[in-house]
Structures are given as C-alpha cells and as structure tokens.
C-alpha atoms as a PDB file:
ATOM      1  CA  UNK A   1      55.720  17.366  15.523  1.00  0.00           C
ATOM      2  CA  UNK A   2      59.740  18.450  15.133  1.00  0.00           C
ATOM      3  CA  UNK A   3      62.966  16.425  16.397  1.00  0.00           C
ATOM      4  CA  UNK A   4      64.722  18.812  18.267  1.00  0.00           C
ATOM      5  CA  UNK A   5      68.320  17.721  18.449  1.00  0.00           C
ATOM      6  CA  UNK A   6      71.033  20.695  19.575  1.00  0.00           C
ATOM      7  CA  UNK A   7      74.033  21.329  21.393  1.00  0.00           C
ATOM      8  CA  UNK A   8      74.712  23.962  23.629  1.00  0.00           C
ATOM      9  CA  UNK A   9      77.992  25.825  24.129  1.00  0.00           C
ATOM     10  CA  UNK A  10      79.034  28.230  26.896  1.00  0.00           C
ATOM     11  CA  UNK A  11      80.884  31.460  25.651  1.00  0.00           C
ATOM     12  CA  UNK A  12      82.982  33.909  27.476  1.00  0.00           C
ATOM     13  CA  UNK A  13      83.657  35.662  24.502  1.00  0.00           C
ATOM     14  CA  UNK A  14      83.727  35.640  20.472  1.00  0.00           C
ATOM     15  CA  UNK A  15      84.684  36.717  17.068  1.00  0.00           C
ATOM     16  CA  UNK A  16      84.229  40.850  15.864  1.00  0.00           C
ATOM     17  CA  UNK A  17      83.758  39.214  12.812  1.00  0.00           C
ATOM     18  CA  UNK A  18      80.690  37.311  13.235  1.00  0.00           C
ATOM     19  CA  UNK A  19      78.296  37.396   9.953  1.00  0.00           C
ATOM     20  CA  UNK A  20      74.830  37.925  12.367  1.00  0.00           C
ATOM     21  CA  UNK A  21      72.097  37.593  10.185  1.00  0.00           C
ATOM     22  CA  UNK A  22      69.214  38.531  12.439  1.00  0.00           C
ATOM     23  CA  UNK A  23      68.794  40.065  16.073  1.00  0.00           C
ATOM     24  CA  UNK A  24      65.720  39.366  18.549  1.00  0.00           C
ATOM     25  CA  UNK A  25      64.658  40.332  21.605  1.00  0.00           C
ATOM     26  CA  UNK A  26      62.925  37.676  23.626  1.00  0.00           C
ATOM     27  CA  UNK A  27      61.187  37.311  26.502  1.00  0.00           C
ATOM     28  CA  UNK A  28      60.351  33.853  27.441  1.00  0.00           C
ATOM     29  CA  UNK A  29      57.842  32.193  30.170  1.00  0.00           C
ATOM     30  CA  UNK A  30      57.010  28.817  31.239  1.00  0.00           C
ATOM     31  CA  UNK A  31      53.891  27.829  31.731  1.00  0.00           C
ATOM     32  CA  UNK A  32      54.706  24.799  32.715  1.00  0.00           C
ATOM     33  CA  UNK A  33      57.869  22.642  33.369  1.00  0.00           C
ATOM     34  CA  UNK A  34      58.556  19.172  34.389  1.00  0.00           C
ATOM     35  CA  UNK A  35      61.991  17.213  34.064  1.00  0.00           C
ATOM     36  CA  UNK A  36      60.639  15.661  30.760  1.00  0.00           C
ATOM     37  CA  UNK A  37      57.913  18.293  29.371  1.00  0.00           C
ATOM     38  CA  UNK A  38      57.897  21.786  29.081  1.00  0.00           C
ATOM     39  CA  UNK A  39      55.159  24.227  27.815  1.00  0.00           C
ATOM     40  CA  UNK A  40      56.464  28.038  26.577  1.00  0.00           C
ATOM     41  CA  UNK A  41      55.232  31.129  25.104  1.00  0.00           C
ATOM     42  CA  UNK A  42      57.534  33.923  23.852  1.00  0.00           C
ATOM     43  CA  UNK A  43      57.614  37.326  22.927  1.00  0.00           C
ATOM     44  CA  UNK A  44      59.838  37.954  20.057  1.00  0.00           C
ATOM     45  CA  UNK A  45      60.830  41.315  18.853  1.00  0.00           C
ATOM     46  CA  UNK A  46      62.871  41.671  15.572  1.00  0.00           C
ATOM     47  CA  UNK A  47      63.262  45.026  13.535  1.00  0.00           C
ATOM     48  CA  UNK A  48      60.647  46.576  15.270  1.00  0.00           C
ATOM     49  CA  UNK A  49      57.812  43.751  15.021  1.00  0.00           C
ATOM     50  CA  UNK A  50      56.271  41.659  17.269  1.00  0.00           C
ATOM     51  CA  UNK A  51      55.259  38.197  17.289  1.00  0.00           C
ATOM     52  CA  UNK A  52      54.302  35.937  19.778  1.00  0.00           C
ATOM     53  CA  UNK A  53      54.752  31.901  20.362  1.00  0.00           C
ATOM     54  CA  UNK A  54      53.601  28.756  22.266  1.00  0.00           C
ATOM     55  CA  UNK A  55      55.969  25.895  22.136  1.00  0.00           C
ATOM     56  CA  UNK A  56      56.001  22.160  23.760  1.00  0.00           C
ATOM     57  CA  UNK A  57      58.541  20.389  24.120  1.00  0.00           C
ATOM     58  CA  UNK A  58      58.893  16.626  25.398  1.00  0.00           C
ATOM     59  CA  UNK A  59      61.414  14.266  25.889  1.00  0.00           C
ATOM     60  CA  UNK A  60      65.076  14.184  28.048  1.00  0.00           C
ATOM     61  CA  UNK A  61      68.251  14.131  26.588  1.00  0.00           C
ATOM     62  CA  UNK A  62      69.756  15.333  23.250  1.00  0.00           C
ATOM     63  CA  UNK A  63      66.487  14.497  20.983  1.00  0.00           C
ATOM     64  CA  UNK A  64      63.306  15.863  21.939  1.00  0.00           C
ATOM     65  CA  UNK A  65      60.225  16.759  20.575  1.00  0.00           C
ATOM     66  CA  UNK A  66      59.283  20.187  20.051  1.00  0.00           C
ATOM     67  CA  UNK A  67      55.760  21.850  18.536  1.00  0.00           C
ATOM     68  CA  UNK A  68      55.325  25.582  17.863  1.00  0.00           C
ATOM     69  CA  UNK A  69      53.031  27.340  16.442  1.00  0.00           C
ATOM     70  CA  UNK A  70      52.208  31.276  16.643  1.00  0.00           C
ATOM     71  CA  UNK A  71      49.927  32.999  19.308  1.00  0.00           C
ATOM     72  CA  UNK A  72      48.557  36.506  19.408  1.00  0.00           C
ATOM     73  CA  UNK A  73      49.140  39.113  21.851  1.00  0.00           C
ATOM     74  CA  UNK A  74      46.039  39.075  23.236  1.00  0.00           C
ATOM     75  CA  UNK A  75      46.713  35.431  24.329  1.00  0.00           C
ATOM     76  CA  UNK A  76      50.332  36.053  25.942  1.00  0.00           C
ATOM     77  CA  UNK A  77      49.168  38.487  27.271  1.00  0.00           C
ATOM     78  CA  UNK A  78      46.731  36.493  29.463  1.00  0.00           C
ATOM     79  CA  UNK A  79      48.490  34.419  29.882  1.00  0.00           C
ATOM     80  CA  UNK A  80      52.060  35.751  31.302  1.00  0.00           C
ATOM     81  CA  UNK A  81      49.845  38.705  32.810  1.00  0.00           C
ATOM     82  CA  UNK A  82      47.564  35.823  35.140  1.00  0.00           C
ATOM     83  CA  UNK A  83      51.121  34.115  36.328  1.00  0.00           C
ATOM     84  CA  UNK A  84      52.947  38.030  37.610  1.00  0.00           C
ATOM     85  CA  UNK A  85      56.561  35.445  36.715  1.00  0.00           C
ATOM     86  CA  UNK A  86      59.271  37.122  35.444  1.00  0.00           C
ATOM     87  CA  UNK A  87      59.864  36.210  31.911  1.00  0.00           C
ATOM     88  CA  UNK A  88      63.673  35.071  30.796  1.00  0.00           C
ATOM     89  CA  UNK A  89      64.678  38.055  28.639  1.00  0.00           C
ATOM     90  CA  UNK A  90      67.679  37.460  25.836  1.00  0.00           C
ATOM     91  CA  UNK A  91      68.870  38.451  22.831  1.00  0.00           C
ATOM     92  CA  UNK A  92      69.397  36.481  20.214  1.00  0.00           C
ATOM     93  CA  UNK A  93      71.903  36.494  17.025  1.00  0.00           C
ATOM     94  CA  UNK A  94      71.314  34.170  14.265  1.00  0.00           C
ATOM     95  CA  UNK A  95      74.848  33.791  13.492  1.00  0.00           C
ATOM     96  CA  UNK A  96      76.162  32.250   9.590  1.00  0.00           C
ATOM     97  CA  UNK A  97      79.356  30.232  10.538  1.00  0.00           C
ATOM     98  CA  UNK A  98      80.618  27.961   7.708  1.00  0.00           C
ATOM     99  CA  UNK A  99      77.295  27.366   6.656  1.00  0.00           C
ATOM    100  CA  UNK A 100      75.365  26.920   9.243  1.00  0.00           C
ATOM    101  CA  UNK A 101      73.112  28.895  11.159  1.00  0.00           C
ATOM    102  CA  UNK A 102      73.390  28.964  15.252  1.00  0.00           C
ATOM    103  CA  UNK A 103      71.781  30.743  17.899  1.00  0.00           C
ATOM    104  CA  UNK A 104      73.877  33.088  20.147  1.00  0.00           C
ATOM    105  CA  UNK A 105      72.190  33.904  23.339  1.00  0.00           C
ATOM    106  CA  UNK A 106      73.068  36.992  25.778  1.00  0.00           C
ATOM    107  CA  UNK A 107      70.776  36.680  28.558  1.00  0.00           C
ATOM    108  CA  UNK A 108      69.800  39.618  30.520  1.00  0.00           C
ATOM    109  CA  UNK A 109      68.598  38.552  33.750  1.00  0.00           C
ATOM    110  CA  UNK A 110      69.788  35.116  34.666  1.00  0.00           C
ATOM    111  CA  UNK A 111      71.329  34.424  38.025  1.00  0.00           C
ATOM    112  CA  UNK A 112      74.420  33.954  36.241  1.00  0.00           C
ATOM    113  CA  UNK A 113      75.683  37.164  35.263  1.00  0.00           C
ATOM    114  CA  UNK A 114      76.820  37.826  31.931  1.00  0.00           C
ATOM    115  CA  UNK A 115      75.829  34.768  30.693  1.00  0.00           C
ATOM    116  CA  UNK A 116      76.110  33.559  27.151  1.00  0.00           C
ATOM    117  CA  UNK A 117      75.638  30.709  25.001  1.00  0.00           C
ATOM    118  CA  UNK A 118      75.102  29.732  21.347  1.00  0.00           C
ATOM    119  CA  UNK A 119      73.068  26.732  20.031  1.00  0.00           C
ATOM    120  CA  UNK A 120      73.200  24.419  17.070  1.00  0.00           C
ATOM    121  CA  UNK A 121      70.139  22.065  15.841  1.00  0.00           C
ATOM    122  CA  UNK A 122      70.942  18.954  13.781  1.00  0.00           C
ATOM    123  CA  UNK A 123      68.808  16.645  11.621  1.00  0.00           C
ATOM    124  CA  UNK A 124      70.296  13.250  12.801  1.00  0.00           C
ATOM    125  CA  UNK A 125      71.914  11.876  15.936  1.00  0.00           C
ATOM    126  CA  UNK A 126      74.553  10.950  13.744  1.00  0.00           C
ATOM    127  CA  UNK A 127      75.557  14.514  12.859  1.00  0.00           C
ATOM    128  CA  UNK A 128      75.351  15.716  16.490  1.00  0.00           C
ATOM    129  CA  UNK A 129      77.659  13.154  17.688  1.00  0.00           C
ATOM    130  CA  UNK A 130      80.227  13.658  14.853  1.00  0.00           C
ATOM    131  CA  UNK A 131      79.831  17.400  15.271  1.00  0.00           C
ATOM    132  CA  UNK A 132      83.306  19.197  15.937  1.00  0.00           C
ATOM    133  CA  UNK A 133      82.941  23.056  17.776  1.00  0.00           C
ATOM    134  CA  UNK A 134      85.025  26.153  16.919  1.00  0.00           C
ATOM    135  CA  UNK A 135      87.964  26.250  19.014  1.00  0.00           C
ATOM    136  CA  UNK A 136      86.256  29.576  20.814  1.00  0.00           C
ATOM    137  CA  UNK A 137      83.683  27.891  21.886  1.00  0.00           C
ATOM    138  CA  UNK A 138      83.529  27.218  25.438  1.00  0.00           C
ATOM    139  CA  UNK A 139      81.951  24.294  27.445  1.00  0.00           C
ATOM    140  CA  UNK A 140      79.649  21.763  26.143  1.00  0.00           C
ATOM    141  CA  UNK A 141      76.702  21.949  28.370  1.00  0.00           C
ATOM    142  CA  UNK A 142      74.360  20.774  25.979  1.00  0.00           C
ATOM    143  CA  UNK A 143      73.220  17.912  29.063  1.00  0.00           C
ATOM    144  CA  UNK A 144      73.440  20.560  31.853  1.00  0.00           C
ATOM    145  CA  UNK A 145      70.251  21.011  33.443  1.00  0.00           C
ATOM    146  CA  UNK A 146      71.339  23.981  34.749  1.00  0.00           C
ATOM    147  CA  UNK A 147      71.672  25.631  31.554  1.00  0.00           C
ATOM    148  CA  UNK A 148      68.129  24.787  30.320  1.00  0.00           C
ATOM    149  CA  UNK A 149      66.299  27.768  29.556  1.00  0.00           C
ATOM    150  CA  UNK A 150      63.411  26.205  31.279  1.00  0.00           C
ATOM    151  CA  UNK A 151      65.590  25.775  34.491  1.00  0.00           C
ATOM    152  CA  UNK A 152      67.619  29.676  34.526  1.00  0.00           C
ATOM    153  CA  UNK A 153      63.603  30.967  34.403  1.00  0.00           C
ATOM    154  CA  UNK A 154      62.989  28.573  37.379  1.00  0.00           C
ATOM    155  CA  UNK A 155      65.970  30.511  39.197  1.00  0.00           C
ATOM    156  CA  UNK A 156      64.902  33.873  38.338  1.00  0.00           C
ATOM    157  CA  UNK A 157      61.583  33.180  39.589  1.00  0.00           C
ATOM    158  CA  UNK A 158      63.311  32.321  43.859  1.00  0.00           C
ATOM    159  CA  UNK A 159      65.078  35.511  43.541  1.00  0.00           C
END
C-alpha cells in the first residue's frame, strides 16, 4: 500500500509553454465514498489505448493511503454499467515543471464550469509543507472537500 501525499492548486489559466509529457482522457466513478474511504475505478484513454483501474484510498487529510491496481474492461464495465452514475470525465496533462512531474486537470462536466486544477504528490510530509507553488498557480485547495474528485462526482450525480 502507497502514501499518497499531494497538493492541489486551482488554475484560471497557465503557461503556452508548458512541456506536457502525456495527455489522458478519464472517466472516473465511485463506487463507494465515505468522508475517510473511497473506492474508484477509471477509464483511462492515452494515444488511442485503453486501460482500466480500481483504486482505494483511506485516510483524511494531506497523507492517505492509496492502492491501485489494473482492471479489465469487462469488469468496469459491470461495474459502472450496474450503477447508470455519471462518471467524472477530465483530461489530464502530465506536465514537466522544473523537474517535477504534476497533474493538470480540465474537467468536463463538473458543476463548476471550466474548472481546472493541477496536482503534485510528495514522498515526505516534510517536502509538502516546505513546498513553494509557481506564482500562476491559483488557490491552495489541497484541504477543500469540495474539490475532491470523489465529492465534484457526488455533485454531478444531484444534477
């Protein structure tokens, strides 16, 4: 089992200049979400293939424990076809920015329109808290429940 310690940024805009390393198209849906466990399974699509995930994730806060591991489609498909949810759909840049790799987020179909975000993991507490953003960054909302991908597919859902 993974640590899974990140911040979260808003963005309202950014760099032409971005060095993206890799594009995905996801589509995301919880099976099941509490305030201190979730259970995923995505459906990523990168340069034409497919794959498919299950993750878990436990724990509040900045640290938390994740575990993925791959699924076939036969499997999402059961399962996201048996809930008839909407899944969260996003795309998602692996962006290179002085040397380390984040994850920029356009969401498609969130309540909040034209929302965007970009992530960055860390291996230690110690590194998140002495972590310093790009001025173009926007807000931290990295303790936001609001902008927990578990909670803008819990909106989606009530529309």
């Amino acid at each position: 089992m993974a640590q899974e310690i990140e911040r979260k940024y808003l963005l309202t805009s950014y760099p032409d200049n971005l060095h993206i390393t890799r594009t995905q198209e996801i589509d995301q849906t919880y099976l099941a979400s509490t305030e201190s466990e979730s259970l995923r399974v995505r459906r990523l699509l990168s340069n034409g293939e497919e794959t498919f995930t299950m993750t878990h994730k436990a724990g509040r806060g900045i640290s938390r424990d994740e575990t993925e591991f791959q699924i076939g489609k036969e499997m999402y498909e059961q399962l996201t076809e048996r809930l008839q949810v909407t899944p969260l759909k996003k795309t998602r840049h692996k962006v290179l920015l002085d040397g380390r790799t984040y994850d920029m987020d356009i969401y498609h179909n969130t309540v909040q329109q034209g929302l965007m975000t970009i992530e960055i993991e860390f291996d230690s507490e110690d590194e998140f808290h002495a972590y310093q953003a790009p001025d173009w960054f926007g807000e931290d909302v990295t303790e936001q429940e609001q902008y927990l991908n578990s909670q803008l597919w819990q909106d989606i859902q009530s529309r």
